[in-house]
C-alpha atoms as a PDB file:
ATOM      1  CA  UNK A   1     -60.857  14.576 112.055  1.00  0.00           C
ATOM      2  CA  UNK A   2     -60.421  16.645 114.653  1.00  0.00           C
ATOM      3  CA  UNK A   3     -57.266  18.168 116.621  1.00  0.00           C
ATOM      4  CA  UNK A   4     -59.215  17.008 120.121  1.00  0.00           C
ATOM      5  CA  UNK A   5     -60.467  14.038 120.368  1.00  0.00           C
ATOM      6  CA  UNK A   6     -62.458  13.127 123.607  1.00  0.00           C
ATOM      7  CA  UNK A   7     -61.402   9.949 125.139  1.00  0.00           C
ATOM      8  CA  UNK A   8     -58.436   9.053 123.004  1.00  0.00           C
ATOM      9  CA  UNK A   9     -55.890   6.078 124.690  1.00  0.00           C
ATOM     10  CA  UNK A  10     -52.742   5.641 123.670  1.00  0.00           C
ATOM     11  CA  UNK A  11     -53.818   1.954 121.429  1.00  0.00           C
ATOM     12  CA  UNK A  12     -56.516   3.924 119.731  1.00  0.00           C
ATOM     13  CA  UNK A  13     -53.988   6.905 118.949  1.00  0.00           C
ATOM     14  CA  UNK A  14     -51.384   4.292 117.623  1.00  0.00           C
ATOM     15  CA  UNK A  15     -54.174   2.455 115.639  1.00  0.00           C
ATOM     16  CA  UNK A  16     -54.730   5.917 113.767  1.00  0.00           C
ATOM     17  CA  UNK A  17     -51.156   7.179 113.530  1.00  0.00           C
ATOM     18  CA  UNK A  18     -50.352   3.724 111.665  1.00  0.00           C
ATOM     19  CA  UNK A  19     -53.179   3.820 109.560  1.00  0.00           C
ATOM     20  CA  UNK A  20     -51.935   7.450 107.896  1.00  0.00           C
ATOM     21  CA  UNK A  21     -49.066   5.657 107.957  1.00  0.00           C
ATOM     22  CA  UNK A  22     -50.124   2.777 105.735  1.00  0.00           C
ATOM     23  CA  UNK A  23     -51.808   5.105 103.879  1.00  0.00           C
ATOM     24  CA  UNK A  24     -49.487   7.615 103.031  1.00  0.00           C
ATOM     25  CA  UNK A  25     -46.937   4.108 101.998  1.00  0.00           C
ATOM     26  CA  UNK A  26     -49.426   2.196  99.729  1.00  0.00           C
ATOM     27  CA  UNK A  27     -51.662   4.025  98.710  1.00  0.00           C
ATOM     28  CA  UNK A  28     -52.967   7.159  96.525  1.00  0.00           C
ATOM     29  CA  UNK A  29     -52.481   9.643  99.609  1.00  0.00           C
ATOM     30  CA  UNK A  30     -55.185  12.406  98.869  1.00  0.00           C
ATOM     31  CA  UNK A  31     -53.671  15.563  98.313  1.00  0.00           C
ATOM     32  CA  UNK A  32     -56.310  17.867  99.067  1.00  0.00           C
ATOM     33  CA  UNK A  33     -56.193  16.072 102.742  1.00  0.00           C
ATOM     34  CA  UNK A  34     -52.451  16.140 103.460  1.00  0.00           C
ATOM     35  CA  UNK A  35     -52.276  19.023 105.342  1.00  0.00           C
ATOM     36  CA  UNK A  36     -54.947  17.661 107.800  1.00  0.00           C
ATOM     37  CA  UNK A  37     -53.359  14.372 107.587  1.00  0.00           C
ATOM     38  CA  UNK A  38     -49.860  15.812 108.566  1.00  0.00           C
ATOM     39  CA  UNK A  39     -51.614  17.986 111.508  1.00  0.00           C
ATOM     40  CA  UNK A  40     -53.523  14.956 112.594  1.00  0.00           C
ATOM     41  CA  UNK A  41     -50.452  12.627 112.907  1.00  0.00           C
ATOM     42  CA  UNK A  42     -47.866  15.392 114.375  1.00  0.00           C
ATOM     43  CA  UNK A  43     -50.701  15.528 117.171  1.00  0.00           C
ATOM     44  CA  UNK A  44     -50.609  11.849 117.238  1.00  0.00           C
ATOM     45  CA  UNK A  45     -47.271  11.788 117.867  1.00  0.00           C
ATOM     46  CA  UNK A  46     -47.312  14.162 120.168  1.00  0.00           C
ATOM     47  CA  UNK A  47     -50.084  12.450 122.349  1.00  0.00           C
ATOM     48  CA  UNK A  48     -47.942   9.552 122.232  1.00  0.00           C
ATOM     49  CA  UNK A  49     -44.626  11.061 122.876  1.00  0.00           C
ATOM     50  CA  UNK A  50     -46.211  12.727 125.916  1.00  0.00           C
ATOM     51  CA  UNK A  51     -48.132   9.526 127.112  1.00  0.00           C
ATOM     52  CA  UNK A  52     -44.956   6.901 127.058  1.00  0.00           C
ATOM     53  CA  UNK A  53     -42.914  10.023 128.912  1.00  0.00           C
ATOM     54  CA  UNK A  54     -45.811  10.023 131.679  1.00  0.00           C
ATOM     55  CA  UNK A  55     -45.033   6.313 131.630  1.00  0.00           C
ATOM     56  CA  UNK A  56     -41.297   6.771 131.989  1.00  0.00           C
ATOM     57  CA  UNK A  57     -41.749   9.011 134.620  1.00  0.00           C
ATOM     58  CA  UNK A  58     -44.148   6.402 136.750  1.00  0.00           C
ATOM     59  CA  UNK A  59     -41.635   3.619 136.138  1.00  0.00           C
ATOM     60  CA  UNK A  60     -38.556   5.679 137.293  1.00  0.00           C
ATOM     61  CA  UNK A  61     -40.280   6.434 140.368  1.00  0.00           C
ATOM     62  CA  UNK A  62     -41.241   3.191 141.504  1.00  0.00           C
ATOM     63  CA  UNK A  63     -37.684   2.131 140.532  1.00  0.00           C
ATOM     64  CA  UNK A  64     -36.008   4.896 142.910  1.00  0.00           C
END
C-alpha cells in the first residue's frame, strides 16, 4: 500500500481504514506488516480528519 494514493474519496478511505480495523480486532494481525498497517491508517485518518473539516468549513459558511 502506498502513503499516496491517486484518486482516493473519503468512502473508499473509510472502506480501508475499517477494514485494518476489522482486521487488527478478529483476526491474526500480521506482524511483519504492522508498521505499514499503522502508517497506512494514521494517513487514513488523517485524510479523513482533514476531509470532514473541509466539510465543516463549507457548511459553516453557507450557515453564516
Amino acid at each position: 500500500m502506498t502513503k499516496e494514493t491517486p484518486q482516493l474519496n473519503y468512502t473508499q478511505a473509510m472502506a480501508e481504514l475499517t477494514a485494518l480495523v476489522k482486521k487488527w480486532e478478529n483476526d491474526q494481525p500480521d506482524l511483519s506488516n504492522a508498521a505499514a498497517d499503522l502508517e497506512r491508517a494514521a494517513f487514513l485518518v488523517k485524510y479523513c480528519r482533514d476531509y470532514l473539516r473541509g466539510v465543516e468549513r463549507g457548511v459553516e459558511e453557507v450557515d453564516v
